[in-house]
C-alpha atoms as a PDB file:
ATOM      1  CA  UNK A   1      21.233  18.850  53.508  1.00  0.00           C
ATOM      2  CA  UNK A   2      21.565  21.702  55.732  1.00  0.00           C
ATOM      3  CA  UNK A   3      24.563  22.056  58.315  1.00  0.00           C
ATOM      4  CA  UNK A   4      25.298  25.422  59.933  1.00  0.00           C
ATOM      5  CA  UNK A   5      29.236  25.160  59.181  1.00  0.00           C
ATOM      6  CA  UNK A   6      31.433  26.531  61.747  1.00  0.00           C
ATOM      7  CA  UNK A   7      35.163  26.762  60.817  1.00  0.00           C
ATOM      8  CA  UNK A   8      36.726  26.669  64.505  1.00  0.00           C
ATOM      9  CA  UNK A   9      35.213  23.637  65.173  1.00  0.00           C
ATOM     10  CA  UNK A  10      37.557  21.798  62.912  1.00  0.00           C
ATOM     11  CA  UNK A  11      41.136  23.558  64.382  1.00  0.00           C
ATOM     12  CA  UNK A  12      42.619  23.749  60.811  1.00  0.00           C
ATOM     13  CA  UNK A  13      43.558  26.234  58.141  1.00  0.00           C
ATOM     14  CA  UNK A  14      41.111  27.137  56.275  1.00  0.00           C
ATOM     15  CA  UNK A  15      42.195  29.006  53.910  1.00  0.00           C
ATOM     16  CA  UNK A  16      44.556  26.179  52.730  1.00  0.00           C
ATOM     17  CA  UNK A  17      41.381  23.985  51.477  1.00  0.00           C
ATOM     18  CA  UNK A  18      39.185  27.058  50.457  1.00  0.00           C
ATOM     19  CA  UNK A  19      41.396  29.391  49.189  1.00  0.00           C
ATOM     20  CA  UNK A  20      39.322  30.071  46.050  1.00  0.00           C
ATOM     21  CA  UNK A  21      41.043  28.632  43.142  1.00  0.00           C
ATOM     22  CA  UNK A  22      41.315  24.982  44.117  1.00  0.00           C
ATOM     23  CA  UNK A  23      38.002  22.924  43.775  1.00  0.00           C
ATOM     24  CA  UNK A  24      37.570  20.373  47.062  1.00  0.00           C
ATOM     25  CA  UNK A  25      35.367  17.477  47.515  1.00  0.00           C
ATOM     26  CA  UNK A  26      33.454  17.475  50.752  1.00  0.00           C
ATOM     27  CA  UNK A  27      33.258  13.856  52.728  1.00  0.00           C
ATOM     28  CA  UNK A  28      30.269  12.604  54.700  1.00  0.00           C
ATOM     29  CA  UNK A  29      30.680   9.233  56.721  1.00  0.00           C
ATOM     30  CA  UNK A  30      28.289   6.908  56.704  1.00  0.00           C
ATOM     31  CA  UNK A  31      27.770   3.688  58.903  1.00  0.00           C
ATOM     32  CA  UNK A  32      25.284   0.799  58.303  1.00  0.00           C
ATOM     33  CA  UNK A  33      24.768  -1.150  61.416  1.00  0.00           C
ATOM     34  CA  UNK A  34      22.296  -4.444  61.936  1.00  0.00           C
ATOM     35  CA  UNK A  35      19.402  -1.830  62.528  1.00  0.00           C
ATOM     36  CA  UNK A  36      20.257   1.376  61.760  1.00  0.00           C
ATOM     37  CA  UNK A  37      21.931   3.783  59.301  1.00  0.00           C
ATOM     38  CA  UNK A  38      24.022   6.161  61.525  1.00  0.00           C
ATOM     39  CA  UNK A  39      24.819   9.479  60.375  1.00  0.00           C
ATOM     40  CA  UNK A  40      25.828  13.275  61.491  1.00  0.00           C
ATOM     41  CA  UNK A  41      22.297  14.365  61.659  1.00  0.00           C
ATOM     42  CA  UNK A  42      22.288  18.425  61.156  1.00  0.00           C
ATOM     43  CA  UNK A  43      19.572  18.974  63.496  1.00  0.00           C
ATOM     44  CA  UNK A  44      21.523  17.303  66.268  1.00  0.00           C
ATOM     45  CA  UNK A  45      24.913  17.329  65.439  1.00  0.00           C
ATOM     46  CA  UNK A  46      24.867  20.897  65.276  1.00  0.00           C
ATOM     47  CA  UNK A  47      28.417  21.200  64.937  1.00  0.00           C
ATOM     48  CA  UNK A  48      29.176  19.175  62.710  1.00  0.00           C
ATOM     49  CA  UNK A  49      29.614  19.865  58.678  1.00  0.00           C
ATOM     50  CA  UNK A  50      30.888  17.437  55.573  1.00  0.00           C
ATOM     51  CA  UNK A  51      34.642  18.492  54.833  1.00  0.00           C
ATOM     52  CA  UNK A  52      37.586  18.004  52.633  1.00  0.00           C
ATOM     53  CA  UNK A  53      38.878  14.640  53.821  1.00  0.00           C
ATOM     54  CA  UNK A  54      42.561  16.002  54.615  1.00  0.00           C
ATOM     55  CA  UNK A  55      40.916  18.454  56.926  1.00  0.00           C
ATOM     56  CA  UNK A  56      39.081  16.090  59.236  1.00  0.00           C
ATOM     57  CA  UNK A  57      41.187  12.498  58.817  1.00  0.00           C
ATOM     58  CA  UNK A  58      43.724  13.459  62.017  1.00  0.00           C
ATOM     59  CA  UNK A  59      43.849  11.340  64.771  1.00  0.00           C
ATOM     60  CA  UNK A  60      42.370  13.435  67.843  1.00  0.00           C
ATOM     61  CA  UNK A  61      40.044  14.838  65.583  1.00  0.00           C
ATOM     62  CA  UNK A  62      36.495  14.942  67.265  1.00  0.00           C
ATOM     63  CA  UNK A  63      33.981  14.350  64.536  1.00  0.00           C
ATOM     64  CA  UNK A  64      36.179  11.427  63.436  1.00  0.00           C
ATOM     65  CA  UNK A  65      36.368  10.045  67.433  1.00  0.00           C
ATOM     66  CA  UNK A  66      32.358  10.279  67.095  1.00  0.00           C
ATOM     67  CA  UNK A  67      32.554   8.004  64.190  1.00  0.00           C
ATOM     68  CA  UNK A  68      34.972   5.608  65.890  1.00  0.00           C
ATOM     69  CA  UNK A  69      33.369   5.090  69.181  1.00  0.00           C
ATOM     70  CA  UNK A  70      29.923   4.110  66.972  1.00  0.00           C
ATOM     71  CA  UNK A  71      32.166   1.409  66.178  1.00  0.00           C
ATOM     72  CA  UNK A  72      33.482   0.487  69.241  1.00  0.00           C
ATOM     73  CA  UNK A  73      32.198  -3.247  69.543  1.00  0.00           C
ATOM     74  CA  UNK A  74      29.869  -3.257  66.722  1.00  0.00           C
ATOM     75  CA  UNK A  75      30.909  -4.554  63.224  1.00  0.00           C
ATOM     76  CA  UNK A  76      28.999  -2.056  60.609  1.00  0.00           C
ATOM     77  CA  UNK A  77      29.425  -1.204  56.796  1.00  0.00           C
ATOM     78  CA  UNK A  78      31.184   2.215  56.526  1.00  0.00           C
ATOM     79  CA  UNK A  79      32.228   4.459  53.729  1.00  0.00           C
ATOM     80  CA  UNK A  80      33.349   7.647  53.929  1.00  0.00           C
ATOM     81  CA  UNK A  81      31.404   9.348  50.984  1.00  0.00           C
ATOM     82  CA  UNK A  82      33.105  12.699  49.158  1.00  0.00           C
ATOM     83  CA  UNK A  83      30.242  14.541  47.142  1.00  0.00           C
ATOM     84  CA  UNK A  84      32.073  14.064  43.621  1.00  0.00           C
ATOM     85  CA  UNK A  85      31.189  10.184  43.941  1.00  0.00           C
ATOM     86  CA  UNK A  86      29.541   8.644  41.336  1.00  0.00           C
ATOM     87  CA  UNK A  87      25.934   7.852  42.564  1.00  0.00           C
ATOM     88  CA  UNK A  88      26.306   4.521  40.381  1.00  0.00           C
ATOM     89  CA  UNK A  89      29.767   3.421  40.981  1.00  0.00           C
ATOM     90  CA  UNK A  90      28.433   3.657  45.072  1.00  0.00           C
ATOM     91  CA  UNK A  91      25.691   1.231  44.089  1.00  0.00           C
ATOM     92  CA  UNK A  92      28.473  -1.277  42.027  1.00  0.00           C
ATOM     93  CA  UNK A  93      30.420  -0.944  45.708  1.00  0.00           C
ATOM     94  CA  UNK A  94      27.470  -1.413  48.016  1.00  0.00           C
ATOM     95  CA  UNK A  95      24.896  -3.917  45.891  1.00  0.00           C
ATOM     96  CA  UNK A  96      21.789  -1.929  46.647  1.00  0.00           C
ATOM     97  CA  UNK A  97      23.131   1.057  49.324  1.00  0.00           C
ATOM     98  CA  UNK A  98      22.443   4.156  47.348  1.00  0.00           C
ATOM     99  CA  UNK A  99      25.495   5.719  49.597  1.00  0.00           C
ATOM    100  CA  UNK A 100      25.836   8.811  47.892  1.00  0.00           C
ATOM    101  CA  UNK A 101      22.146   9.904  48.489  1.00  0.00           C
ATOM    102  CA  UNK A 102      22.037   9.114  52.321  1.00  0.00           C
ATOM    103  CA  UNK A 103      25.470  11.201  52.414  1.00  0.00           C
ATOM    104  CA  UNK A 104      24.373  13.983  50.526  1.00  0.00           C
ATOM    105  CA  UNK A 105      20.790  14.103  50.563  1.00  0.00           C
ATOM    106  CA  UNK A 106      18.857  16.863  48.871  1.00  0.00           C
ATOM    107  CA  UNK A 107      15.060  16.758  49.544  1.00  0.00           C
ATOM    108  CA  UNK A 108      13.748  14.325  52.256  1.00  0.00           C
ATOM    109  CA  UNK A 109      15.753  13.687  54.959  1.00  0.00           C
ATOM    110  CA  UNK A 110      16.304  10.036  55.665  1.00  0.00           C
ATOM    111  CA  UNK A 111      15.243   8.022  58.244  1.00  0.00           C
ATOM    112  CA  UNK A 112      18.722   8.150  60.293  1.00  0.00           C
ATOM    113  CA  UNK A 113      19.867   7.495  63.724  1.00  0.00           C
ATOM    114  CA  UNK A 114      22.302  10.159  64.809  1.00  0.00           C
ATOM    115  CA  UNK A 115      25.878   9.688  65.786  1.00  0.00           C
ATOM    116  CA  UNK A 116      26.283  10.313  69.490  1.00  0.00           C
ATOM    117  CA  UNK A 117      29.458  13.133  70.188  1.00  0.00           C
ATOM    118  CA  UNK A 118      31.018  10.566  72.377  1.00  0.00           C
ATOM    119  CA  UNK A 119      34.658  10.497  71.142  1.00  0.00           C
ATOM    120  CA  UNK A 120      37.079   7.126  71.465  1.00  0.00           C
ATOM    121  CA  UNK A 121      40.719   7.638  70.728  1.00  0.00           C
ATOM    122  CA  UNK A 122      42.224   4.401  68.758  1.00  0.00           C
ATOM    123  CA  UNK A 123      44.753   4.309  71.187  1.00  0.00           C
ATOM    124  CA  UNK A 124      45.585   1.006  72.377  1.00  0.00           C
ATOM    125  CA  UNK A 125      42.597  -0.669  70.026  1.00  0.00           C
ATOM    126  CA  UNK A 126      42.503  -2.599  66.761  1.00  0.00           C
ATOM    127  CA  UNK A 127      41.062  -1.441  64.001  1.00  0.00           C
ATOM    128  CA  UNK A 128      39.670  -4.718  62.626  1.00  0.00           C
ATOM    129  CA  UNK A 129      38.434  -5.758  59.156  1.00  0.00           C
ATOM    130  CA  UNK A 130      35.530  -8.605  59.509  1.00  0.00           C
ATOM    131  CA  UNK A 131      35.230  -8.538  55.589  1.00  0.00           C
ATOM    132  CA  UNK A 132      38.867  -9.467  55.041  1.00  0.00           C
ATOM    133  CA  UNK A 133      39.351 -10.997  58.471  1.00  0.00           C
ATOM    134  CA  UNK A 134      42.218  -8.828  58.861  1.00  0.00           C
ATOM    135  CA  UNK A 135      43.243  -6.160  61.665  1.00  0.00           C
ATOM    136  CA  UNK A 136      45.357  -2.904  61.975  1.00  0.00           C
ATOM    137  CA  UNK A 137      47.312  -2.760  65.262  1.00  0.00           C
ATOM    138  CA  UNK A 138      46.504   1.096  65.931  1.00  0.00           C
ATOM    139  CA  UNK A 139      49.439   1.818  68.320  1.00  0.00           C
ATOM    140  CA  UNK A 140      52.134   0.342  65.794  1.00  0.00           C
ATOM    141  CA  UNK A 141      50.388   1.774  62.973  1.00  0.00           C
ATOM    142  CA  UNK A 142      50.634   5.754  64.962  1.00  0.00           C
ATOM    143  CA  UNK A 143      54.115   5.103  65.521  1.00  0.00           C
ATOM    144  CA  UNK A 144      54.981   4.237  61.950  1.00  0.00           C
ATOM    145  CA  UNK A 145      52.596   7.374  60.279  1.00  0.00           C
ATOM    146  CA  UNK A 146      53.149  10.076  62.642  1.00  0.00           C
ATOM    147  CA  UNK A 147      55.062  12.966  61.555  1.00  0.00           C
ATOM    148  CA  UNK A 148      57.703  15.486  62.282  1.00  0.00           C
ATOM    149  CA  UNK A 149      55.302  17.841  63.609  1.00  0.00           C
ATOM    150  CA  UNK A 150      53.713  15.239  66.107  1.00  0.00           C
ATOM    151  CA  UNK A 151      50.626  14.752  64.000  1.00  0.00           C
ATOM    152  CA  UNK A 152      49.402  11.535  62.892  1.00  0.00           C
ATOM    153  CA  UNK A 153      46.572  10.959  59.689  1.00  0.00           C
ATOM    154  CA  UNK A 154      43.713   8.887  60.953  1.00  0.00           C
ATOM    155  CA  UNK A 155      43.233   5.471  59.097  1.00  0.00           C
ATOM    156  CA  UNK A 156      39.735   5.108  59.334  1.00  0.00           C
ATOM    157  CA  UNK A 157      38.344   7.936  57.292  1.00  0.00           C
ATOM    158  CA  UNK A 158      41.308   7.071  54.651  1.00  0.00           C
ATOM    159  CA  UNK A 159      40.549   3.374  54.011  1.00  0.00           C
ATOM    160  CA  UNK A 160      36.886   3.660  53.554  1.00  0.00           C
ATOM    161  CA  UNK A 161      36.745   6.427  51.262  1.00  0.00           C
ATOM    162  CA  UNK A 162      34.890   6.549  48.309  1.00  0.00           C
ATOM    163  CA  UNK A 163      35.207   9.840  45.925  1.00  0.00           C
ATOM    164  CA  UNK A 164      35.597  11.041  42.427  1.00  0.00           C
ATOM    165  CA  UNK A 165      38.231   9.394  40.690  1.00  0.00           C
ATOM    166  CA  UNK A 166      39.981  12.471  40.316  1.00  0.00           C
ATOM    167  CA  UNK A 167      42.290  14.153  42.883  1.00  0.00           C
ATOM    168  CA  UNK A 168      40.985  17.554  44.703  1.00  0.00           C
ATOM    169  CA  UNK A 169      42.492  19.961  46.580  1.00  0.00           C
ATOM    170  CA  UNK A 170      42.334  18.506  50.119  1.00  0.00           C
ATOM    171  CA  UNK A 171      42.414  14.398  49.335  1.00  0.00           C
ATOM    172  CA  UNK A 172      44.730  12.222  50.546  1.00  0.00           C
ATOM    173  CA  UNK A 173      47.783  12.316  47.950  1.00  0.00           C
ATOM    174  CA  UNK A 174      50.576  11.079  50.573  1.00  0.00           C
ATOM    175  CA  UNK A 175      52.843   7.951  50.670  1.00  0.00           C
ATOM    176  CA  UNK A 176      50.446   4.454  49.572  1.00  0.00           C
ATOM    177  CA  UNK A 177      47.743   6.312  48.305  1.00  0.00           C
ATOM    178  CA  UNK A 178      46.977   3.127  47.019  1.00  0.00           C
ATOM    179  CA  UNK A 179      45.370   1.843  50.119  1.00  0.00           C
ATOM    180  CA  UNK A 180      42.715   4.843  50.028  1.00  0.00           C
ATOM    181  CA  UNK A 181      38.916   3.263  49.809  1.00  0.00           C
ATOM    182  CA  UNK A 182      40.508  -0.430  50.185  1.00  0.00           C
ATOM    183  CA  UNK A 183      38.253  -0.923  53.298  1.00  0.00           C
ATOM    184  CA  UNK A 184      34.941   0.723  52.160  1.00  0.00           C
ATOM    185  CA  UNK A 185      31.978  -0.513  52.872  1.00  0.00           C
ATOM    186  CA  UNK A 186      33.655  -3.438  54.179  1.00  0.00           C
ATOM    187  CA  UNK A 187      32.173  -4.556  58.379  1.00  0.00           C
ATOM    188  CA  UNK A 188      34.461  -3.040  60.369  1.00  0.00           C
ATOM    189  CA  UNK A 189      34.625  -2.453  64.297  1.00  0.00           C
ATOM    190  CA  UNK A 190      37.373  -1.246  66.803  1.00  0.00           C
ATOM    191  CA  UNK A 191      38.072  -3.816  68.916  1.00  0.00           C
ATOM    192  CA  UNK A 192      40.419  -4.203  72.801  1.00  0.00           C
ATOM    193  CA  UNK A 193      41.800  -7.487  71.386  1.00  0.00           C
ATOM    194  CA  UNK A 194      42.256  -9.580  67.867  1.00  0.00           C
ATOM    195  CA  UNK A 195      40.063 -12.119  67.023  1.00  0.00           C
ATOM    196  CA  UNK A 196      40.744 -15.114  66.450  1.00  0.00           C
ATOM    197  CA  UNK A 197      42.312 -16.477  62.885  1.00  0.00           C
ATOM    198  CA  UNK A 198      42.499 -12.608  61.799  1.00  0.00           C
ATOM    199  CA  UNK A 199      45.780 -11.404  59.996  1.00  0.00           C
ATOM    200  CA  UNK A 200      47.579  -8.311  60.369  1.00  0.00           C
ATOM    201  CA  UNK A 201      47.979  -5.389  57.768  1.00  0.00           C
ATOM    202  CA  UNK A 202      50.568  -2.502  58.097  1.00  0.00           C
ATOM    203  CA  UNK A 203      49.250   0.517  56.650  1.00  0.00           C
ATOM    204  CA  UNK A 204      51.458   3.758  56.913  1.00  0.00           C
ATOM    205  CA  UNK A 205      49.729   7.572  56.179  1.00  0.00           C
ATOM    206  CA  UNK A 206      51.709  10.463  55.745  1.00  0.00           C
ATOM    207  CA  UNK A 207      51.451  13.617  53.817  1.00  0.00           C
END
């Protein structure tokens, strides 16, 4: 996999995730639809490039509003994939989705539909489980996570990630760490209203 990596396009520190002596785990979502396999595709999502999940998983982040308007009314499998995964343990988690391998592809690109850079804030939407039938009210859920600096972690990228089972520099290591991969793989879409029968969770993220 080749993506032309361009550090300003993510509006973080840098230097905090690659500062040289800490090793990192790059994440790559990846969505399963009825028809497709969506993906960042490097030779149109020029932009874009796999990164440690703390540096990407913010709400107003762009590359993560990509991945949530792909969502927007359509129920889809989704994991966010970091490179340390183990190739197996992804196939245990998915049945027969080699995960790892359409995230971080070597060889032959796969046949892929790319993401379109159309970004949808989860403000005022549900982030809704249709594997567990359950639902995370986003506006209550910003309002409980964000932080004394204004900024608030994004859920999505958190609760479908799948990694190494050992903590890198850049992972998610805040309060209910617990909940991190719950949802992944699961069918998930963001939805204007709950269905019906569904039952609420209350997550909260913070560093």
């Amino acid at each position: 996999m080749d993506f032309d990596f361009d550090y300003d396009h993510y509006g973080v520190d840098y230097d905090y995730y690659y500062d040289g002596q800490n090793e990192v785990q790059y994440f790559n979502p990846v969505i399963k639809t009825e028809n497709d396999i969506v993906m960042f595709d490097p030779d149109i999502n020029v932009d874009y490039y796999p990164s440690p999940l703390m540096a990407h998983a913010w709400w107003n982040n762009d590359d993560v509003g990509y991945v949530v308007n792909s969502l927007y009314h359509t129920p889809s499998k989704i994991a966010w994939v970091g490179d340390f995964t183990d190739s197996e343990e992804t196939k245990e988690i998915t049945d027969t989705d080699d995960i790892y391998e359409l995230a971080f592809w070597e060889d032959e690109k796969p046949e892929i539909k790319a993401i379109e850079e159309s970004k949808l804030l989860l403000s005022g939407k549900f982030l809704v489980n249709h594997t567990k039938k359950v639902y995370l009210d986003c506006d209550a859920y910003q309002k409980r996570s964000i932080d004394k600096n204004g900024r608030c972690i994004h859920p999505l990228p958190i609760l479908t990630a799948i990694g190494s089972n050992e903590l890198f520099h850049g992972d998610y290591q805040g309060i209910n760490a617990d909940v991190v991969g719950n949802w992944c793989w699961d069918t998930i879409s963001v939805e204007d209203s709950i269905p019906v029968g569904y039952k609420p969770v209350e997550y909260t993220l913070q560093n």
